[in-house]
Protein backbone atom coordinates (compact mmCIF):
# COMPACT_ATOMS: atom_id res chain seq x y z
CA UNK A 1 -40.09 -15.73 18.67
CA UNK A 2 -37.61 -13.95 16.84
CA UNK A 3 -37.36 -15.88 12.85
CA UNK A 4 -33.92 -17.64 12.75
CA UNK A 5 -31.69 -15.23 10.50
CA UNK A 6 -31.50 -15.98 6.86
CA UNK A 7 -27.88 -17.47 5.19
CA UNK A 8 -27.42 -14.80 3.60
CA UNK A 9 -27.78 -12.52 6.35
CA UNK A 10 -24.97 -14.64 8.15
CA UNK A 11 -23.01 -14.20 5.15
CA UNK A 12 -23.00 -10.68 4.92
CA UNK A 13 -22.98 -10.08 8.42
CA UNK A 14 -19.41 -12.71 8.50
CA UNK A 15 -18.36 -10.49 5.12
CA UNK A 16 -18.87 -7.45 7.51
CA UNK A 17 -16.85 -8.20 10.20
CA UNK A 18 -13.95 -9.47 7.67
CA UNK A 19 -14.01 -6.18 6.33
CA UNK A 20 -13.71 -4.31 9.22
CA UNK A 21 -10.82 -5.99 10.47
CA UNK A 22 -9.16 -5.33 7.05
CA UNK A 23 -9.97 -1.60 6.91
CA UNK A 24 -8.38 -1.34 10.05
CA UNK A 25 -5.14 -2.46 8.71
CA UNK A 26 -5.57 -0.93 4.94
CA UNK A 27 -6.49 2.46 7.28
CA UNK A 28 -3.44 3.17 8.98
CA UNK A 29 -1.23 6.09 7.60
CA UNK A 30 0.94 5.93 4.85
CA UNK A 31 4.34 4.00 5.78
CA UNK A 32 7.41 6.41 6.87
CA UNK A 33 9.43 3.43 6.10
CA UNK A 34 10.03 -0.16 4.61
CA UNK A 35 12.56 -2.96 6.05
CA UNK A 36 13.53 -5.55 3.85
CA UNK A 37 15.71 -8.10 5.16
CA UNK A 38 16.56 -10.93 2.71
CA UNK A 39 18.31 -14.07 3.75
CA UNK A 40 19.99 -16.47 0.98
CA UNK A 41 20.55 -19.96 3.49
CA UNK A 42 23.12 -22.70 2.67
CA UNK A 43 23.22 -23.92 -1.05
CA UNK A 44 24.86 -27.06 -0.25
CA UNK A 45 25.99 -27.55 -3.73
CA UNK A 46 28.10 -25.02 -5.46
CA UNK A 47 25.16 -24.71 -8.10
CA UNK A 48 22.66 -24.16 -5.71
CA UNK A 49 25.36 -21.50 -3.18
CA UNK A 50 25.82 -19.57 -6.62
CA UNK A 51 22.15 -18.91 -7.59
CA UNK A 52 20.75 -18.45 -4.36
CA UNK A 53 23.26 -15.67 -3.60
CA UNK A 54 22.63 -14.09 -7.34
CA UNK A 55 19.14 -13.89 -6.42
CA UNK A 56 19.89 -11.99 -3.37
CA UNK A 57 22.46 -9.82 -4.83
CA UNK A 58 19.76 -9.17 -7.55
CA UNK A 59 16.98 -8.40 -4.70
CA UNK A 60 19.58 -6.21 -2.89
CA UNK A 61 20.38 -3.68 -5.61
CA UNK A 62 16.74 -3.25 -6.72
CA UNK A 63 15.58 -2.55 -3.19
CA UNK A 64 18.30 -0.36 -2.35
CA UNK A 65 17.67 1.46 -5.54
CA UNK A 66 14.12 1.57 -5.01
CA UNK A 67 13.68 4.49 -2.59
CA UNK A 68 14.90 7.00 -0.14
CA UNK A 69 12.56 5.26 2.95
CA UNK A 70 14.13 1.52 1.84
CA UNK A 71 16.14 -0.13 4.80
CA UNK A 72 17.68 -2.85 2.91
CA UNK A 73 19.73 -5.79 5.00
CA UNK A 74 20.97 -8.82 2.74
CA UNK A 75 22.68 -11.98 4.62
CA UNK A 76 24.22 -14.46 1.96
CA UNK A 77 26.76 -17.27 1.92
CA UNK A 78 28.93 -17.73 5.41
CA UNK A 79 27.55 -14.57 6.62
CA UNK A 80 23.74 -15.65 6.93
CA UNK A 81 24.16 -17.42 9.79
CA UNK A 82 21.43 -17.98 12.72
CA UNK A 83 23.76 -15.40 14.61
CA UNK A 84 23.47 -12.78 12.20
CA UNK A 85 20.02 -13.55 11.43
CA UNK A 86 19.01 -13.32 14.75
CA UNK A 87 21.14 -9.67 14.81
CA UNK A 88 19.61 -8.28 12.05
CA UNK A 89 16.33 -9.11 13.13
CA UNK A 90 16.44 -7.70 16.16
CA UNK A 91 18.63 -4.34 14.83
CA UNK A 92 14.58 -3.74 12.76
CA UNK A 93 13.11 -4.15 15.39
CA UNK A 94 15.02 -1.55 17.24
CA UNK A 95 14.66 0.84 14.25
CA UNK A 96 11.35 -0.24 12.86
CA UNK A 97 7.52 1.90 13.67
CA UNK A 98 4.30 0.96 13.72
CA UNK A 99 3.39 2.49 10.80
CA UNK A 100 6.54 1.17 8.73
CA UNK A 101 6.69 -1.84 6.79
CA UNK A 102 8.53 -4.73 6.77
CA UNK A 103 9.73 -7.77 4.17
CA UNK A 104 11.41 -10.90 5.12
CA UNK A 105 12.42 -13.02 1.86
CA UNK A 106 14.79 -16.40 2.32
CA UNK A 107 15.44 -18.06 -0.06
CA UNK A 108 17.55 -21.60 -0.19
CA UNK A 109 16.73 -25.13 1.42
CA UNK A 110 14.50 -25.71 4.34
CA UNK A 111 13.38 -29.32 5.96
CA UNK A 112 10.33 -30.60 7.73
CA UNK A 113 10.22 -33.24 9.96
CA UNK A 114 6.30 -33.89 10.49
CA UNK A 115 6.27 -31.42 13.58
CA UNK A 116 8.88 -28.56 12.67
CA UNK A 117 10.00 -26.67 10.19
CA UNK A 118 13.98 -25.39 9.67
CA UNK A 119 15.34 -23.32 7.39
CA UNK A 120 18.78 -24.28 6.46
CA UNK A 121 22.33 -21.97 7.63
CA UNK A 122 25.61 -22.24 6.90
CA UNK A 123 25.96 -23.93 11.20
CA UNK A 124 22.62 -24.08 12.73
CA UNK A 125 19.83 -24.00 11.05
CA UNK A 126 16.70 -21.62 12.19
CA UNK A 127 13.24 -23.17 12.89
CA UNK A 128 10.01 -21.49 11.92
CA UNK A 129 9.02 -20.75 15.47
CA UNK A 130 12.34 -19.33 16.22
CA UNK A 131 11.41 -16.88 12.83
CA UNK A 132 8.26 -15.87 13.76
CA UNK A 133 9.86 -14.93 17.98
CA UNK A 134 12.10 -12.71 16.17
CA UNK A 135 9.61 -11.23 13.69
CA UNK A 136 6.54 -10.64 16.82
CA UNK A 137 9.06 -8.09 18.01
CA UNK A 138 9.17 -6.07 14.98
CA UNK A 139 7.02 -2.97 15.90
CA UNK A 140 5.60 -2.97 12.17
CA UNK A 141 2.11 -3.71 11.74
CA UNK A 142 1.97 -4.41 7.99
CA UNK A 143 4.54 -7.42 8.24
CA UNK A 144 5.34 -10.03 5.11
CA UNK A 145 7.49 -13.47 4.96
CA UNK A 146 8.15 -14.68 1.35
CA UNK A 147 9.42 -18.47 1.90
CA UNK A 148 11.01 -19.68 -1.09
CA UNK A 149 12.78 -22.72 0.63
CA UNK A 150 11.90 -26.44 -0.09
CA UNK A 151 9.33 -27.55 2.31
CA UNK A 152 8.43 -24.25 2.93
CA UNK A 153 4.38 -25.05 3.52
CA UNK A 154 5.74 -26.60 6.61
CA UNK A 155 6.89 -22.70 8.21
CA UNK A 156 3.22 -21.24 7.80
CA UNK A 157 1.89 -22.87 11.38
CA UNK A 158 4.58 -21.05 13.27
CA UNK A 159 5.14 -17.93 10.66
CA UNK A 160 0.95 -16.42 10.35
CA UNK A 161 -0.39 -13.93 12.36
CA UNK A 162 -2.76 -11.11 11.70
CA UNK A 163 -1.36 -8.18 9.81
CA UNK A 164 1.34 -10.70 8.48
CA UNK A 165 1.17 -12.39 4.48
CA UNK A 166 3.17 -15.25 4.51
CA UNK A 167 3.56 -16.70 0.86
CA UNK A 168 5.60 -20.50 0.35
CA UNK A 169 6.93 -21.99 -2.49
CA UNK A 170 5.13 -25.15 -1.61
CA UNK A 171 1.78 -26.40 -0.55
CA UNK A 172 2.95 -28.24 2.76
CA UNK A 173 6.24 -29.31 3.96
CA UNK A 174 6.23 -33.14 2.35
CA UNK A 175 7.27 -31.37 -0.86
CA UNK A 176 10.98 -31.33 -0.42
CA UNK A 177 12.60 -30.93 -3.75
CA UNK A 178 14.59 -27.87 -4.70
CA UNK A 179 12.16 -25.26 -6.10
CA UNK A 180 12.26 -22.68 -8.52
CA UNK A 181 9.87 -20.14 -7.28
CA UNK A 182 12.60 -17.56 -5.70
CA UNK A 183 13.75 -16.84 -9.31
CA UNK A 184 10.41 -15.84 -10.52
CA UNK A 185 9.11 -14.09 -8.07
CA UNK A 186 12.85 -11.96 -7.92
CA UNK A 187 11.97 -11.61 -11.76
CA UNK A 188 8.54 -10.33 -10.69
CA UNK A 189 9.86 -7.28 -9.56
CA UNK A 190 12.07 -7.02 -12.09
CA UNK A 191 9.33 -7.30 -14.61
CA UNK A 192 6.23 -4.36 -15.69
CA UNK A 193 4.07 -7.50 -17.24
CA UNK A 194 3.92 -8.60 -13.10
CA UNK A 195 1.51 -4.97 -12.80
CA UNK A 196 -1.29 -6.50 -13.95
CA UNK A 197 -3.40 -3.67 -12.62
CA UNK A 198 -0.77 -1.14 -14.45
CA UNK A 199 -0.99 1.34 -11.44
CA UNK A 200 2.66 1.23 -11.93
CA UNK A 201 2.88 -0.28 -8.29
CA UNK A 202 3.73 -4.37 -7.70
CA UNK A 203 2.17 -5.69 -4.59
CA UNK A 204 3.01 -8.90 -3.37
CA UNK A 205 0.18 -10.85 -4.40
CA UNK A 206 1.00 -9.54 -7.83
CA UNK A 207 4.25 -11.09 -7.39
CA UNK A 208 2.95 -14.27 -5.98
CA UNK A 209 0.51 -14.73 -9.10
CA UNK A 210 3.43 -13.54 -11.68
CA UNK A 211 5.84 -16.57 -9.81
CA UNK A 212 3.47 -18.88 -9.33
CA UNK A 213 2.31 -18.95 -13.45
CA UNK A 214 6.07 -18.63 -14.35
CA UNK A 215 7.17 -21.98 -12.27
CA UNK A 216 4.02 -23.77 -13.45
CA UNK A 217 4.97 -22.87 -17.02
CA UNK A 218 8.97 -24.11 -16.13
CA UNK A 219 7.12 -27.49 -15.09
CA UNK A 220 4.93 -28.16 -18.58
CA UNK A 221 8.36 -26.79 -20.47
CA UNK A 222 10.60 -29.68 -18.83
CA UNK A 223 7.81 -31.96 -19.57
CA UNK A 224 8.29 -32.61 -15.69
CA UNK A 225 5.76 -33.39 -12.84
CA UNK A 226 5.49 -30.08 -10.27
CA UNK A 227 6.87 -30.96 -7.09
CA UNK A 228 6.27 -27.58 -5.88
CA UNK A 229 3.02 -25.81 -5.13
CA UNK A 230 3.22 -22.11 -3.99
CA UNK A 231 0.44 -20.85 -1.59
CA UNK A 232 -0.16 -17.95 0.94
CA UNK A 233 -1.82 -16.69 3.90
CA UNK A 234 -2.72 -13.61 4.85
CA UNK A 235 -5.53 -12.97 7.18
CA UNK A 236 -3.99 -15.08 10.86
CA UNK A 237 -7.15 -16.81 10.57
CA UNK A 238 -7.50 -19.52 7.94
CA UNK A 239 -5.76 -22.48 6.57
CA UNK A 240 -3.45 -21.13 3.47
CA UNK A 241 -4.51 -20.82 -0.64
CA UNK A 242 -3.63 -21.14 -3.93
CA UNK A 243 -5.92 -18.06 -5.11
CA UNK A 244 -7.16 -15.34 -3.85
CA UNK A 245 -10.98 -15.79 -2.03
CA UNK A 246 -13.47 -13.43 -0.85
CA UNK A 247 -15.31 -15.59 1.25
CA UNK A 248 -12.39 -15.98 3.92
CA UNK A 249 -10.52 -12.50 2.65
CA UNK A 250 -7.44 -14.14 1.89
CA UNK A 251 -5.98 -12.09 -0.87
CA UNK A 252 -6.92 -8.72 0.27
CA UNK A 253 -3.76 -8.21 2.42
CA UNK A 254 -1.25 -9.15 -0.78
CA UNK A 255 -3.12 -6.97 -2.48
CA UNK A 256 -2.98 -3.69 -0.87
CA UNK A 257 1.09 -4.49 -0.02
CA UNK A 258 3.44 -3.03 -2.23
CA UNK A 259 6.48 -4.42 -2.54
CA UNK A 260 7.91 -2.07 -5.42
CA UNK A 261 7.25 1.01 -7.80
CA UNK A 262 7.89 0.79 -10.83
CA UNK A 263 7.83 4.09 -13.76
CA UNK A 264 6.27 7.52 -13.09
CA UNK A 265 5.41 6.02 -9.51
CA UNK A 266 8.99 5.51 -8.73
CA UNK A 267 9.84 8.87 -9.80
CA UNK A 268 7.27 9.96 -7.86
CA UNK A 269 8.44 8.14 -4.71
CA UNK A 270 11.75 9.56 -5.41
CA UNK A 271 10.90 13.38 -5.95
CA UNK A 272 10.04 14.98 -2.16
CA UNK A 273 7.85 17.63 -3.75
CA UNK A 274 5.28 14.48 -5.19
CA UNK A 275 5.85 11.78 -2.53
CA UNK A 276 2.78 13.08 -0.33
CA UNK A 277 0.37 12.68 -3.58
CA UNK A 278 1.60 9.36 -3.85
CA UNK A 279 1.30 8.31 -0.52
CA UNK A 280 -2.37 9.53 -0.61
CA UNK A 281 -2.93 7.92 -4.05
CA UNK A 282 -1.92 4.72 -2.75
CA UNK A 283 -4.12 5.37 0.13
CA UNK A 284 -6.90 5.87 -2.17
CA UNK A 285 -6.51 2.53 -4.01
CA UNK A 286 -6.47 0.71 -0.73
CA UNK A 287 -9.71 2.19 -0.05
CA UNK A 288 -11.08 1.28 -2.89
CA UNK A 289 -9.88 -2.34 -2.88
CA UNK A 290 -11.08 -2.69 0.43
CA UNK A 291 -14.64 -1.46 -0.78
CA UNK A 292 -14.84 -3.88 -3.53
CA UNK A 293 -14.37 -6.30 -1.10
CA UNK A 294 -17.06 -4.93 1.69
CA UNK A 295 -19.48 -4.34 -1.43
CA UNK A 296 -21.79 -7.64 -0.73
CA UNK A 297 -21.87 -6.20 3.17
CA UNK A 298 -23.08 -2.74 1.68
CA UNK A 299 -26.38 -1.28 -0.23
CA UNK A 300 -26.28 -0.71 -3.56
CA UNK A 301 -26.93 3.00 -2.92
CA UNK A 302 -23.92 3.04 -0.41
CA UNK A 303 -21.37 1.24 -2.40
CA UNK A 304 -21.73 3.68 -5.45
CA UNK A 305 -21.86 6.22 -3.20
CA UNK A 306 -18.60 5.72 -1.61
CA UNK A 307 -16.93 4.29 -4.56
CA UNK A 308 -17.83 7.46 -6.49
CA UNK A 309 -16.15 9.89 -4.04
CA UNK A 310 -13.14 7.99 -3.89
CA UNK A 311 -12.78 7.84 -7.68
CA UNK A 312 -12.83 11.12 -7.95
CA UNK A 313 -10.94 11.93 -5.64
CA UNK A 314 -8.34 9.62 -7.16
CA UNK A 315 -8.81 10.98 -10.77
CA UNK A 316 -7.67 14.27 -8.85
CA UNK A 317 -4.85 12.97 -7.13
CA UNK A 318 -3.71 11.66 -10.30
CA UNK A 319 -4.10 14.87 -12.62
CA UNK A 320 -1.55 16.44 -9.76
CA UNK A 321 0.48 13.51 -10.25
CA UNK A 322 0.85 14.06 -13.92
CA UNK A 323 1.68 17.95 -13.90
């Protein structure tokens, strides 16, 4: 009788499987194209209308100004209604590829009831299910849902998928205070300190880490308890996190999605002649990323193997970069 496998040949053979499902969505070509549809809901209070639609006008001109392949769609105050919501949802999904990308960001109030989760229009509100209908028909493969909204741990049920990141302000929809989290994660991309990898590139989960350390740090400054707990999901499989982990793979999908360039890199994104080296150096740091996280599936021999090649071919890729 064959001898029962060992744990941790169950544990690499799990890690295995996790990491081909991720190379197959780190693998597909270089996007033609990014969507990013922002939606700043009812304020309520005049405070609350004025900074929610400053943080969308702020989002709006940086993504617009971000690159020639940006589709950039921005609903505030009486125009983001469930109407136009439900428009401009469906006008990316009649423009949008499979190879394209796209970014979904409200910010405002939402509400949870126990069972579902709204977020809150000037009329009627939108429910997380309703959300995630009108997002499943988006072509786009690499999809990502940035919930800023009170109670917004309540949408992730209805909102995750595979190939879709969904990151909330809060850990579950009980925590229904106003939150500050939209601010910093708007000032994330606004901000080279949120490149903590200084590849001149801020992916989301960059953003999400950058946010979620700012709006702690607002809580110990007000000497106030946090009533907000920001968390993400990324793989369609698993229940949602606080930090990244390689046991489940949640993380790696944040990771490898950039949400903005930022320097030489934007340049680069901007100049026609230097886009394709950047494409395939972005490529290249996927591919690494997603070895790192295959490496306790691999060999020793293997891993260094691969690693190598695509190091140097990335050292190359730069050099052309920098001419």
């Amino acid at each position: 009788m064959a001898a029962a496998p060992q744990m941790g040949d169950r544990v690499k053979t799990r890690l295995a499987g996790f990491a081909l499902a991720f190379l197959f969505l780190f693998a597909l070509p270089a996007r033609a194209n990014i969507y990013y549809v922002t939606v700043a809901g009812l304020g309520g209070e005049p405070d609350y209308e004025q900074e929610f639609t400053q943080l969308a006008s702020d989002l709006d001109k940086l993504l617009k100004a971000s690159g020639p392949d940006a589709h950039v769609y921005t609903l505030s105050g009486g125009d983001a209604t469930r109407e136009h919501v439900t428009q401009t949802l469906t006008t990316v999904a009649s423009q949008a590829k499979p190879d394209d990308d796209f970014v979904l960001i409200l910010i405002g109030h939402g509400s949870f009831d126990g069972v579902e989760y709204k977020f809150n229009l000037p009329g009627p509100d939108i429910s997380g299910a309703d959300l995630a209908a009108l997002c499943d028909r988006i072509p786009a493969k690499r999809q990502l849902i940035v919930n800023t909204s009170s109670a917004s741990g309540g949408s992730i049920p209805a909102l995750e998928r595979r190939g879709r990141g969904v990151i909330t302000a809060t850990k579950s929809g009980t925590e229904k205070n106003a939150t500050v989290f939209a601010r910093y994660f708007v000032q994330a991309l606004h901000d080279p300190d949120a490149d903590v990898d200084k590849n001149e590139a801020i992916t989301a989960l960059e953003a999400f880490q950058y946010a979620t350390s700012k709006t702690a740090a607002f809580y110990d400054s007000q000497k106030r308890l946090a009533t907000e707990h920001a968390q993400f999901e990324d793989t369609g499989l698993h229940d949602a996190v606080r930090e990244p982990a390689s046991d489940s793979g949640e993380g790696q999908f944040l990771a490898t999605f950039t949400l903005i360039r930022i320097g030489t890199a934007q340049k680069a994104y901007n100049d026609p002649a230097k886009r394709q080296l950047l494409a395939r150096k972005e490529e290249l740091e996927r591919q690494i990323d997603t070895l790192k996280y295959q490496k306790a599936a691999m060999s020793q021999d293997e891993y260094k193997e691969q690693m190598t090649t695509a190091l140097v071919e990335l050292a190359k890729v730069q050099g052309e970069l920098d001419k």
